[in-house]
Protein backbone atom coordinates (compact mmCIF):
# COMPACT_ATOMS: atom_id res chain seq x y z
CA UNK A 1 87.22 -249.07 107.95
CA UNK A 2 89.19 -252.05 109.01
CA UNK A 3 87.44 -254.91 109.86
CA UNK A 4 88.59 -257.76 112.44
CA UNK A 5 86.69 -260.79 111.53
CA UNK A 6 85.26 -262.02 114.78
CA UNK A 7 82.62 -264.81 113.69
CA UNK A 8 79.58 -265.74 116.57
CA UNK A 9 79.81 -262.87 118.84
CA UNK A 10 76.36 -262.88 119.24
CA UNK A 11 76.70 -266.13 120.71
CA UNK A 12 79.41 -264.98 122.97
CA UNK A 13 77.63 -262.28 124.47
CA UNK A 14 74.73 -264.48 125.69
CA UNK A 15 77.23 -266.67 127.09
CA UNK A 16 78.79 -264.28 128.99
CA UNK A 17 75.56 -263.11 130.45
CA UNK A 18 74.77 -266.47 131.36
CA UNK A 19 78.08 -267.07 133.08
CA UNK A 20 78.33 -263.60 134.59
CA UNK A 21 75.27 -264.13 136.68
CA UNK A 22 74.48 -268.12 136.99
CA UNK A 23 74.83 -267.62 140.66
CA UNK A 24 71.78 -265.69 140.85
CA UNK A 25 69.02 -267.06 138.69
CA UNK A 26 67.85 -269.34 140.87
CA UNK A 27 64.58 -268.48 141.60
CA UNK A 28 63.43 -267.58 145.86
CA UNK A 29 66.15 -265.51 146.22
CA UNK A 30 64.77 -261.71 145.43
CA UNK A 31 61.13 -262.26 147.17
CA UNK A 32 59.58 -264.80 145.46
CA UNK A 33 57.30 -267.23 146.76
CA UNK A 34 58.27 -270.32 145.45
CA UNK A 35 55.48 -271.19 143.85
CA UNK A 36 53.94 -269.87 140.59
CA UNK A 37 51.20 -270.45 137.98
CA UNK A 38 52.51 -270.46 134.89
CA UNK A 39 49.96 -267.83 133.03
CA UNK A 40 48.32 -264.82 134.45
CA UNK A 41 46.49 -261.94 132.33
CA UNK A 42 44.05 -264.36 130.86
CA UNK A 43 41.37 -264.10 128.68
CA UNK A 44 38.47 -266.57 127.77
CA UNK A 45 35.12 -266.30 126.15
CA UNK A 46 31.97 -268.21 127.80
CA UNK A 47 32.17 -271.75 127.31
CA UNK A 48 35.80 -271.86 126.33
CA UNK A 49 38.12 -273.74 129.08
CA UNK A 50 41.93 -273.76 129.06
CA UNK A 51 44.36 -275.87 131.40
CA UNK A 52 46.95 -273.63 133.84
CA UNK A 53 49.92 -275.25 135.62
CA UNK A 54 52.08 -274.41 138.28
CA UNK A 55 56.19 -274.29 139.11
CA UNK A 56 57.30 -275.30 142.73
CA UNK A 57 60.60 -274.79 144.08
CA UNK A 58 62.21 -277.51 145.98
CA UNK A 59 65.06 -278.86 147.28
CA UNK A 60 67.27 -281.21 145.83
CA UNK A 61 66.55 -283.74 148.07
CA UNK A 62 62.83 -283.78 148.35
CA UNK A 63 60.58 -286.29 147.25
CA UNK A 64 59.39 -284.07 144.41
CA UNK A 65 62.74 -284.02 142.67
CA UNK A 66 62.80 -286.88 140.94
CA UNK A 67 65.68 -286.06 139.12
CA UNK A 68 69.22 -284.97 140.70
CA UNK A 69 69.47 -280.91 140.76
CA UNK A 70 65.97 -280.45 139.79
CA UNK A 71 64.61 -277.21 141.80
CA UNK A 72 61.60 -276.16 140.03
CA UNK A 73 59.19 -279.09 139.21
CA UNK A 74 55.33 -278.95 138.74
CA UNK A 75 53.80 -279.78 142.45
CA UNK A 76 52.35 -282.97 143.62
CA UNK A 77 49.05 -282.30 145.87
CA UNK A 78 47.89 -279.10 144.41
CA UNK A 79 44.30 -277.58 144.90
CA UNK A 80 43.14 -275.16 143.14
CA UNK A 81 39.79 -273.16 143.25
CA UNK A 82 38.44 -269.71 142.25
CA UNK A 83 36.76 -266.92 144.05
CA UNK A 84 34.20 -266.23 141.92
CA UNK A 85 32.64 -269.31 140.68
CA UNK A 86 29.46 -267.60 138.82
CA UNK A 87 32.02 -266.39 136.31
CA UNK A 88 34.70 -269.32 135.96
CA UNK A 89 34.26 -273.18 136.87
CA UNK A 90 37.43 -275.24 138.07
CA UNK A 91 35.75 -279.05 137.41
CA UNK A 92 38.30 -280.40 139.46
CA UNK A 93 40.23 -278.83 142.57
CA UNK A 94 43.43 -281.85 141.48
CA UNK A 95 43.85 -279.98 137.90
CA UNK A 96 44.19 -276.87 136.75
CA UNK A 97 41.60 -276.71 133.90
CA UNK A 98 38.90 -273.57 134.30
CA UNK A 99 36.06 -272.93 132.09
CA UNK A 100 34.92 -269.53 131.38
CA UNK A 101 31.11 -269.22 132.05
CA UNK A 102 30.10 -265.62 131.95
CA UNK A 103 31.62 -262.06 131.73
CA UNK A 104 33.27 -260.53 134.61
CA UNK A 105 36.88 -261.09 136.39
CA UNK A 106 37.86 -264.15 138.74
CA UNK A 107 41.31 -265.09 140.43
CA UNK A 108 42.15 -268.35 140.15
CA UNK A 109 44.14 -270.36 143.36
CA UNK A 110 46.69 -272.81 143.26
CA UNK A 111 48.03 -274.13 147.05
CA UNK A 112 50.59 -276.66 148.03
CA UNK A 113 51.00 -276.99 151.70
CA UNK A 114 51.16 -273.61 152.99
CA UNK A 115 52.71 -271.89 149.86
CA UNK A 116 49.87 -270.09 147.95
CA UNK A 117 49.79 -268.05 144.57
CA UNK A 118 46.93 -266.72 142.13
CA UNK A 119 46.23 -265.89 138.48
CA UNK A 120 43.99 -263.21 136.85
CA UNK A 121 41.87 -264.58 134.28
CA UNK A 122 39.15 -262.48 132.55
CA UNK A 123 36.11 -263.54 130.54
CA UNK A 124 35.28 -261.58 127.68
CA UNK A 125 31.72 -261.09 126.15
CA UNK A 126 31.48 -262.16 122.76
CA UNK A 127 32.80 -259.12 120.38
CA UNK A 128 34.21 -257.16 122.84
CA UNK A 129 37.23 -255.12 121.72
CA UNK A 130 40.28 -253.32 122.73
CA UNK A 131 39.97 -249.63 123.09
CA UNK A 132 43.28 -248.23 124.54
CA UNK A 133 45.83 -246.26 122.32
CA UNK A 134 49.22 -246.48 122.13
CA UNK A 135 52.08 -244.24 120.85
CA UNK A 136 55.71 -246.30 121.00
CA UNK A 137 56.18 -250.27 121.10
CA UNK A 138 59.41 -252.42 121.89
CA UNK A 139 60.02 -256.30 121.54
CA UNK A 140 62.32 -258.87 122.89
CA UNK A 141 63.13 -262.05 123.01
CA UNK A 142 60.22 -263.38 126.13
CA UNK A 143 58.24 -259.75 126.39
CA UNK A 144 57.36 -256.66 125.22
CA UNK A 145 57.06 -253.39 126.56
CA UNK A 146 54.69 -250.18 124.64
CA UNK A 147 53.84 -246.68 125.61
CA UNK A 148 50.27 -245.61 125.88
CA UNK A 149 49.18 -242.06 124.30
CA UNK A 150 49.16 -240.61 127.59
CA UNK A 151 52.86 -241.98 127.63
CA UNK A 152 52.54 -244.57 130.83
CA UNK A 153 54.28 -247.82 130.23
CA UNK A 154 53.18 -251.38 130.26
CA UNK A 155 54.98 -254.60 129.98
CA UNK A 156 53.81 -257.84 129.16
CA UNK A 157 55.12 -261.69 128.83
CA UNK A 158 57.66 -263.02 131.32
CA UNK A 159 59.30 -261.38 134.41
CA UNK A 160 62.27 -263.67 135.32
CA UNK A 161 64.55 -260.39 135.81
CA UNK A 162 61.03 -258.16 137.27
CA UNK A 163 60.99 -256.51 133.57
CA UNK A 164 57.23 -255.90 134.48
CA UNK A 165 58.73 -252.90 136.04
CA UNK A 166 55.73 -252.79 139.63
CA UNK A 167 58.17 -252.69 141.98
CA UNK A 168 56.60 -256.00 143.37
CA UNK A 169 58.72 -259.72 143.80
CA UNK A 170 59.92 -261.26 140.71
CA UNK A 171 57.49 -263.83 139.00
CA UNK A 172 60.54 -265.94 137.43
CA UNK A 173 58.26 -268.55 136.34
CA UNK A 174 55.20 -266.43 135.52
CA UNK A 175 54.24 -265.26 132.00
CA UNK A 176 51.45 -262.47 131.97
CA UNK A 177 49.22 -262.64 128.28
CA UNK A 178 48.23 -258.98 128.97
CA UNK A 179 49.64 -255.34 129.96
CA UNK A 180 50.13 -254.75 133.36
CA UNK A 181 51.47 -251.21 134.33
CA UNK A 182 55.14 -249.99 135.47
CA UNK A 183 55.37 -248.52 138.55
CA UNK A 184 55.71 -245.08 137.05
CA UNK A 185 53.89 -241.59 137.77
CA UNK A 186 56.10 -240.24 134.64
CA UNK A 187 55.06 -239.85 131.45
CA UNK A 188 57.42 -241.09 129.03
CA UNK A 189 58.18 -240.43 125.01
CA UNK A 190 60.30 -243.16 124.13
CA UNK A 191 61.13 -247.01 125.39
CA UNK A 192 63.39 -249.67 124.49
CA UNK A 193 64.08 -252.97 125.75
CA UNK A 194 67.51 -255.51 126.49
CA UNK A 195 67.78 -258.66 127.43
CA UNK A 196 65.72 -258.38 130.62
CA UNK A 197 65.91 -254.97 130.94
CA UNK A 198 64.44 -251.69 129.71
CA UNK A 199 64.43 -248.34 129.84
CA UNK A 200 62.11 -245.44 128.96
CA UNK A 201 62.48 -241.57 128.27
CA UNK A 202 60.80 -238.90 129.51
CA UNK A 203 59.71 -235.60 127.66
CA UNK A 204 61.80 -233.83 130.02
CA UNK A 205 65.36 -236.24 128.74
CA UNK A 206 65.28 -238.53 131.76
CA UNK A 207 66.36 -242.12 131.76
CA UNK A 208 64.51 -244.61 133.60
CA UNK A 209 65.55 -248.29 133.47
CA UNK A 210 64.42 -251.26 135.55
CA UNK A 211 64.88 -255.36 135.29
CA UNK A 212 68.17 -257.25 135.56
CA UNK A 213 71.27 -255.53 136.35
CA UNK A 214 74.31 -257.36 135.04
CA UNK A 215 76.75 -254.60 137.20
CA UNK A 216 75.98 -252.19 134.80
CA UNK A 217 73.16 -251.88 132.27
CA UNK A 218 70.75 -249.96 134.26
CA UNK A 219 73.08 -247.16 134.44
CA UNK A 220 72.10 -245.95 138.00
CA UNK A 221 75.85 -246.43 139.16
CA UNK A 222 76.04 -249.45 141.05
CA UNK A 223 78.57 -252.37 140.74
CA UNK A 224 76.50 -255.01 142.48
CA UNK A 225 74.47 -257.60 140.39
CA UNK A 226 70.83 -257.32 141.28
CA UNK A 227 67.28 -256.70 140.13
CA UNK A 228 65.36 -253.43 140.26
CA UNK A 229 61.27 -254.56 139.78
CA UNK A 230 61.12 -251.00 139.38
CA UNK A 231 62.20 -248.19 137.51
CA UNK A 232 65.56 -246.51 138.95
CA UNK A 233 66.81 -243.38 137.29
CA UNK A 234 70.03 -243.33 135.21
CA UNK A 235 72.73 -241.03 136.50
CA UNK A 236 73.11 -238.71 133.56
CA UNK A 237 72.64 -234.50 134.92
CA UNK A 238 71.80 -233.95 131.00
CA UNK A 239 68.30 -234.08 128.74
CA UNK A 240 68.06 -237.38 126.60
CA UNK A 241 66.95 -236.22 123.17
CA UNK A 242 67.01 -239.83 121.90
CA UNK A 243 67.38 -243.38 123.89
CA UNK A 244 68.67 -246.84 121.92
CA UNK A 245 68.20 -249.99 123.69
CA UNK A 246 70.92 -253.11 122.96
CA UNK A 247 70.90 -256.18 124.49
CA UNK A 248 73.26 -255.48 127.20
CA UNK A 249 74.03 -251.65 126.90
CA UNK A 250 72.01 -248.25 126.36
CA UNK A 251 72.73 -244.93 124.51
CA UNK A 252 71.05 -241.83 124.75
CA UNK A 253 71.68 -238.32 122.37
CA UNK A 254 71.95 -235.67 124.44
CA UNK A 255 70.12 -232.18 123.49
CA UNK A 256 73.66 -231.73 121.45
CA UNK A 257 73.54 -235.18 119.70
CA UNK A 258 76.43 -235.97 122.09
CA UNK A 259 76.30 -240.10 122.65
CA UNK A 260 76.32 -241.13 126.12
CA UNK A 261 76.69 -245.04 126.49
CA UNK A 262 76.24 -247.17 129.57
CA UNK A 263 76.18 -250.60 130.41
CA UNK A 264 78.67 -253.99 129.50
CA UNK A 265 81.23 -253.38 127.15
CA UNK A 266 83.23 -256.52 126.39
CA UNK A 267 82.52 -255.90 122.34
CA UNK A 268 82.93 -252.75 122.73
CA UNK A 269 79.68 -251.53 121.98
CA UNK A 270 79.61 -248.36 124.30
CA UNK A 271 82.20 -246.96 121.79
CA UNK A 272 85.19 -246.59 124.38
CA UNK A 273 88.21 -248.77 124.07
CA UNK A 274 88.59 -250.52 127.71
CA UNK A 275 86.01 -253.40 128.73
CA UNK A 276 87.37 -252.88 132.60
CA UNK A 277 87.55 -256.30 133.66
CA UNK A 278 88.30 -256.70 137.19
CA UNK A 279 87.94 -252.79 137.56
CA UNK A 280 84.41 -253.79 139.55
CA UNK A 281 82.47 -252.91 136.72
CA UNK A 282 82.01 -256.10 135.65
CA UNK A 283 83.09 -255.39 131.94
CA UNK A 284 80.92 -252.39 131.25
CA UNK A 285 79.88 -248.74 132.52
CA UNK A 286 77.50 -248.17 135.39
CA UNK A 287 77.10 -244.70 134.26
CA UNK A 288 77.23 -243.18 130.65
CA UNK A 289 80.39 -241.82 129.21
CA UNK A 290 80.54 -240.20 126.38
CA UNK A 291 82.91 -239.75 123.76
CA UNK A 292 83.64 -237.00 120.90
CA UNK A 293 81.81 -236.36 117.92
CA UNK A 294 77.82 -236.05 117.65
CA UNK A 295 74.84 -237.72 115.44
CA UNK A 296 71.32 -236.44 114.76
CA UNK A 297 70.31 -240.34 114.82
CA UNK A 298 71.27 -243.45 116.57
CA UNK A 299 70.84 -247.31 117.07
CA UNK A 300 71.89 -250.13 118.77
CA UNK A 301 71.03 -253.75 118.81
CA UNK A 302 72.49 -256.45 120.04
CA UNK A 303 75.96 -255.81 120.75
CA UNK A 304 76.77 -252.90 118.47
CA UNK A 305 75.41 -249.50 117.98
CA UNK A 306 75.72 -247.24 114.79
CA UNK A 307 74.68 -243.18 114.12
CA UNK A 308 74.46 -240.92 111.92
CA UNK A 309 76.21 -237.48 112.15
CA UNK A 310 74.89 -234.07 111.08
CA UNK A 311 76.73 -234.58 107.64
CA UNK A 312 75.19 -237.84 106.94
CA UNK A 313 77.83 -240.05 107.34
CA UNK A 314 77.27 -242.92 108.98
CA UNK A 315 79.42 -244.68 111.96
CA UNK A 316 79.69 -247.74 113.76
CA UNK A 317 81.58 -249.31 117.02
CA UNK A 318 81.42 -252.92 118.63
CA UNK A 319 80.46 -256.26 117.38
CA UNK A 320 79.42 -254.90 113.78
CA UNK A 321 77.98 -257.82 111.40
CA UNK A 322 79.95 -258.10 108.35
CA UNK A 323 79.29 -260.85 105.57
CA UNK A 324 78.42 -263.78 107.40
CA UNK A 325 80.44 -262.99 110.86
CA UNK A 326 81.21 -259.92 112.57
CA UNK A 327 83.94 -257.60 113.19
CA UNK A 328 85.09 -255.97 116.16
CA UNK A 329 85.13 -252.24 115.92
CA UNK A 330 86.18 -250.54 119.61
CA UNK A 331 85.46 -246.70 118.91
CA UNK A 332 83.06 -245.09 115.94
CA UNK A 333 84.11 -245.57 112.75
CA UNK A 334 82.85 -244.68 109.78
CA UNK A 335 81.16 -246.85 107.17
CA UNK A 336 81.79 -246.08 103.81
CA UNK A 337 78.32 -244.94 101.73
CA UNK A 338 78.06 -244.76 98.07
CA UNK A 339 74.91 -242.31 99.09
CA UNK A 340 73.69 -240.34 101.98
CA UNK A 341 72.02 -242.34 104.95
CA UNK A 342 68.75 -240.51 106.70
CA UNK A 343 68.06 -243.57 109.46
CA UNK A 344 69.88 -246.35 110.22
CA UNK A 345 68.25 -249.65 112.30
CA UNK A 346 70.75 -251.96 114.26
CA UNK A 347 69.50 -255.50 113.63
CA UNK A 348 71.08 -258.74 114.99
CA UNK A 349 72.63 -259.98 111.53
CA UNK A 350 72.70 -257.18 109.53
CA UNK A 351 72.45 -253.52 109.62
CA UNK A 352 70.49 -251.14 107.75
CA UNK A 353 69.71 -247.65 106.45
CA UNK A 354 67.27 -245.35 104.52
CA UNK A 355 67.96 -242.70 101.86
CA UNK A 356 65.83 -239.51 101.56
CA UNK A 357 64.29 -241.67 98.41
CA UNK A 358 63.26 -244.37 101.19
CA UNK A 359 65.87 -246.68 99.23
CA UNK A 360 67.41 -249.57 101.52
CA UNK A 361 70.83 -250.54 101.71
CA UNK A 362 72.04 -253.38 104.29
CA UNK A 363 75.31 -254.87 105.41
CA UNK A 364 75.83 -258.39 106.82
CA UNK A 365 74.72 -261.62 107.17
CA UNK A 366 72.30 -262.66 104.42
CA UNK A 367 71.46 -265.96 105.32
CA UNK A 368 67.56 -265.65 105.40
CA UNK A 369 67.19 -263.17 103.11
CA UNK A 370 66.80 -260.38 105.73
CA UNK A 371 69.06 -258.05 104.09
CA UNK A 372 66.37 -257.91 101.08
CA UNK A 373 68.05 -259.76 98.11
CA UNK A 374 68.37 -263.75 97.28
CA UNK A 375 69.18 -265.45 100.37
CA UNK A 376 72.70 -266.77 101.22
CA UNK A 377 74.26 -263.37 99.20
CA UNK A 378 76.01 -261.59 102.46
CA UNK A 379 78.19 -258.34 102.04
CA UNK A 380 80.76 -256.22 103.83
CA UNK A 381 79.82 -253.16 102.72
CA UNK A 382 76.20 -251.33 102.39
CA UNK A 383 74.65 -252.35 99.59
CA UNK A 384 70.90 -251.71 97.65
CA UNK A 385 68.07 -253.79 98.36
CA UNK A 386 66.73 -256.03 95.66
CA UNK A 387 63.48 -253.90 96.67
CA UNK A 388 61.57 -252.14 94.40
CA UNK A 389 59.03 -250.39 97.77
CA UNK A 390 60.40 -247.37 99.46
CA UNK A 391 59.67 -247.27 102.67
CA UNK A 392 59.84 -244.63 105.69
CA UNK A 393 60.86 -246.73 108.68
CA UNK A 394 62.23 -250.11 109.40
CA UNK A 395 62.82 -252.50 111.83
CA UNK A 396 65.23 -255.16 112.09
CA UNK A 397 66.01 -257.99 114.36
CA UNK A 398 65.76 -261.99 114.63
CA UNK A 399 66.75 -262.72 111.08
CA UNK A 400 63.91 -260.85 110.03
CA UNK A 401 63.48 -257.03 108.25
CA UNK A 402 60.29 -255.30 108.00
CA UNK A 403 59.82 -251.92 106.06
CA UNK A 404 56.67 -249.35 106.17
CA UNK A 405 56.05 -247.57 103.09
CA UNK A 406 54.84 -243.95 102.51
CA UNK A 407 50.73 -245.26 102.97
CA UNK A 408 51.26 -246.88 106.53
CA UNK A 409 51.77 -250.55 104.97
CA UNK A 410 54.10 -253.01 106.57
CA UNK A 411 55.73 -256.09 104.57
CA UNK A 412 58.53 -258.16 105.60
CA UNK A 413 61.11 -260.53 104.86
CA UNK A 414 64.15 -262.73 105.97
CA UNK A 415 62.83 -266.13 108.73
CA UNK A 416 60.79 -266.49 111.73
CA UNK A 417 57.21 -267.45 113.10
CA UNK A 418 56.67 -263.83 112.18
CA UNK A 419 56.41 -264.90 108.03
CA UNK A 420 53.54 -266.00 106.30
CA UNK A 421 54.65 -269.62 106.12
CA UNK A 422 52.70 -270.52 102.66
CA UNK A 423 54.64 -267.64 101.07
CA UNK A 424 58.81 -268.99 102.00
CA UNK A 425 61.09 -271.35 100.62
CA UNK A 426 64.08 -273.85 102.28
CA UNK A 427 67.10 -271.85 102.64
CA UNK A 428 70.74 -272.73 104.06
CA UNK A 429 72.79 -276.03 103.70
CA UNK A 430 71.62 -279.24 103.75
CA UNK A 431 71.27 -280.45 107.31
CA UNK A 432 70.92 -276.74 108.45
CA UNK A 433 67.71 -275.37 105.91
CA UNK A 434 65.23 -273.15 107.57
CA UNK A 435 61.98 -271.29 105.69
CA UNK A 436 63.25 -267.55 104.79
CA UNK A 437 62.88 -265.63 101.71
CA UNK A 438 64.21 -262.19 100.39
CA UNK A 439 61.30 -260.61 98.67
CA UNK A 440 59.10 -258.35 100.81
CA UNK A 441 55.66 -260.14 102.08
CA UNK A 442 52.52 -257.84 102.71
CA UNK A 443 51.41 -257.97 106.64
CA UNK A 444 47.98 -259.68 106.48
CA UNK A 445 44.97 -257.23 107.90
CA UNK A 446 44.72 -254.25 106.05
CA UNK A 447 46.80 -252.80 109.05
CA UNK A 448 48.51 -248.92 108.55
CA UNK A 449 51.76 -248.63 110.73
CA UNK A 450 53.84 -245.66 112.16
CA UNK A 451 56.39 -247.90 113.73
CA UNK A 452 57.36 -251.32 114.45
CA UNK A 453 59.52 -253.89 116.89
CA UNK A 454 60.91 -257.05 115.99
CA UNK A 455 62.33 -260.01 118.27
CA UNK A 456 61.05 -263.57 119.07
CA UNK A 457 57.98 -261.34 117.95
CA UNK A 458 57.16 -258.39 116.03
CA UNK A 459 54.58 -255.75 117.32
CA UNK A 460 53.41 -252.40 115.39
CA UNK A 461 51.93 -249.35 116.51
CA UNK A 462 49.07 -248.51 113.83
CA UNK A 463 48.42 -244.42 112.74
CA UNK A 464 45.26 -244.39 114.94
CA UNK A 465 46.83 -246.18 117.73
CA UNK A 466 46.20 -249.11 117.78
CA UNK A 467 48.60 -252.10 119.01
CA UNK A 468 48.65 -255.40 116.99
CA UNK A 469 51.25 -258.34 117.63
CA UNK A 470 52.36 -261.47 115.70
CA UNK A 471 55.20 -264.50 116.17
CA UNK A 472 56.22 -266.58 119.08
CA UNK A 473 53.61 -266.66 121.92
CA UNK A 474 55.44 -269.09 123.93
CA UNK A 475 56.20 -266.22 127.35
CA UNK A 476 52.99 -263.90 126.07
CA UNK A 477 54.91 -261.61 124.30
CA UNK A 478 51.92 -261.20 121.92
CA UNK A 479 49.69 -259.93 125.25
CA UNK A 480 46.52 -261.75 123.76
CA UNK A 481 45.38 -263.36 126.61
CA UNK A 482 45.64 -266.90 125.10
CA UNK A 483 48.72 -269.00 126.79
CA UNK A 484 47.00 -272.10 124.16
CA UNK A 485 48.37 -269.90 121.39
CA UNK A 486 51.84 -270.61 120.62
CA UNK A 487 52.59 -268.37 117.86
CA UNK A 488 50.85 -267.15 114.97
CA UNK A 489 51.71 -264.59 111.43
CA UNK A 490 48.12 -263.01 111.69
CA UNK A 491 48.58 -260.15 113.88
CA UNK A 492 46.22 -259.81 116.84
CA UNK A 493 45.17 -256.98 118.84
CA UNK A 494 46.57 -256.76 122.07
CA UNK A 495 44.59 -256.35 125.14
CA UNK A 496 43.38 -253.54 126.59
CA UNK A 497 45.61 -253.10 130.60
CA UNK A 498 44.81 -255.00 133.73
């Protein structure tokens, strides 16, 4: 294929999306109620006692605004109390330390004036444990979102764009440390997640989405830039077979393994030629299109996608990683193979795919080692892992791989708060050296995995259901209950729903 270097797209793409929609961030205008604790969905054990805070909005001009622009601050003047004071203690109404005392649920208040907002915080007996099951499991960068056996979904961490998904006013400066459920009566099979968006499948091939809408990623046809708290259905007549989740786009396979694409489309990544500036589409698709040819498999990530047809050839289209920079690629094209890909994963950096042997071949950046040889080694073109495990799934993203071989077992490799940080070395240039390393590290915990998510953190679906997550902590991506915990590479259970 030919390849038009095109180095820090990534970069670009967030840039855009901060640009494109600056005018609306600012919190109090979808709802809100201008003030908000920090952390809800916590979790204590008697005699442990943690310290909450709270955001205020204000106006430039006020006395809290000490500096010039400054809108959200923490508030002078606060009180805060609790409503059930046999199970949590606030010492003092001027802070917002609590101390857990005994089992059972309390809400915690914070008030400023006449603006009011609350906080669930649970205390835990001592050994109590998580009992809910879970079937599906998708990470990014500030939350996570996982499907329950009975196929309802919960999201967890922060809701700046209403990615909780119930339907209620935007916490923008609220991070929940435990699953709270979408405002869904559907039951759905598959779920992915975008930069503060997602969308789920049903078993029937529907496509729900909810969270930011950019003008297009949500896929429900309209132009205007707003959020949807809850899930809104995307305008495709068909049945979804598959759904891939990018940052800014979507796919979906039909029941023909026909790709439909929706969303923003200024790399190109929906696989159609035009980004429609101006057109009042804001650069993308509000509905999918599709476009000729069909795949049995596909996935997307960041701001390219890649499948694989019914003759195992693989193809790719949009901001494709290549060596150490990426190449823009408007429509599929195919990747040349010295062997026959089964899966491919999308990742940020580099791509990657499976043979029938469970061999790994990668293409991309190499920086950290994610591609699974000696760091700082990146390639055009697919090439084997320095891996001697074959595994049956991966998943790729945040300079990070992870593989799951035949027994359930996950290791991983490449950088991140994710890694074991005893077992990595100092990669990259002087003046820009970060811990990574290319050989494969065991996942601490005797854990067995069917599938797996990686972002800011990484979560993984055991084989009897269970739902364990490790890495950054700082939005409660890791839905522990513990806002104290910033990150971690021992993965914890997540909580059992609100």
């Amino acid at each position: 294929m030919i390849l038009r270097p095109f180095p820090s797209i990534l970069s670009a793409g967030v840039l855009l999306l901060l640009v494109g929609c600056g005018d609306i961030l600012g919190p109090g205008r979808d709802g809100t109620r201008g003030l908000w604790i920090r952390d809800t969905g916590v979790v204590l054990e008697p005699g442990e006692s943690i310290a909450l805070s709270a955001r205020i909005q204000v106006s430039n001009n006020s006395a809290e605004a000490e500096e010039a622009g400054t809108v959200i601050v923490p508030p002078r003047n606060a009180r805060w109390w609790t409503d059930n004071p046999a199970v949590l203690r606030v010492p003092n109404e001027s802070s917002g330390r609590i101390e857990a005392l005994a089992p059972g649920r309390a809400t915690v208040w914070v008030q400023v004036g006449s603006r009011r907002d609350s906080a669930n915080v649970t205390v835990l007996g001592a050994g109590a444990e998580s009992t809910h099951r879970w079937k599906a499991v998708a990470t990014w960068r500030s939350g996570t979102c996982a499907l329950d056996v009975q196929g309802h979904a919960y999201c967890w961490g922060d809701d700046y764009y209403g990615n909780w998904g119930t339907s209620g006013d935007r916490r923008q400066w609220t991070n929940t440390h435990r699953p709270v459920r979408v405002n869904s009566p559907l039951a759905f099979e598959g779920i992915g997640v975008g930069l503060g968006f997602a969308c789920a499948r049903t078993a029937g091939g529907e496509v729900w989405c909810w969270g930011l809408h950019l003008g297009s990623q949500l896929g429900h046809g309209r132009t205007s830039v707003h959020f949807e708290t809850g899930p809104v259905r995307v305008g495709f007549s068909g049945r979804a077979a598959a759904l891939a989740v990018g940052l800014q786009h979507a796919c979906l396979l039909d029941v023909e393994g026909r790709a439909h694409c929706w969303g923003m489309n200024l790399m190109q990544q929906l696989g159609v030629t035009e980004n429609i500036l101006g057109s009042g589409e804001r650069g993308g698709r509000t509905l999918p299109v599709a476009f000729a040819g069909t795949f049995r498999s596909i996935s997307t990530h960041g701001v390219h996608t890649c499948g694989i047809t019914p003759a195992g050839e693989l193809y790719c289209w949009g901001s494709i990683p290549v060596g150490p920079g990426y190449a823009t690629v408007p429509v599929p094209t195919q990747v040349p193979t010295s062997v026959t890909p089964v899966r491919v994963e999308a990742g940020g950096t580099t791509t990657c795919f499976l043979t029938a042997a469970g061999e790994m071949h990668c293409f991309g950046s190499n920086d950290g080692g994610e591609s699974g040889r000696p760091p700082g080694r990146s390639t055009d073109v697919p090439t084997p892992a320095a891996i001697e495990l074959r595994f049956e799934d991966l998943a790729l993203g945040g300079g990070m791989t992870c593989g799951i071989i035949p027994n359930g077992q996950a290791w991983c490799w490449g950088t991140g708060s994710a890694l074991d940080p005893a077992a990595l070395q100092m990669c990259g240039n002087i003046g820009t050296r970060f811990p990574c390393t290319g050989t494969p590290i065991p996942i601490l915990g005797n854990l067995r995995f069917r599938s797996l998510s990686i972002d800011q953190a990484t979560c993984g679906v055991t084989l009897d259901g269970e739902l364990y997550c490790w890495g950054q902590n700082d939005r409660g991506q890791l839905g522990i209950g513990r806002p104290d915990v910033e990150s971690t590479h021992i993965p914890q259970r997540v909580l059992d729903p609100l």
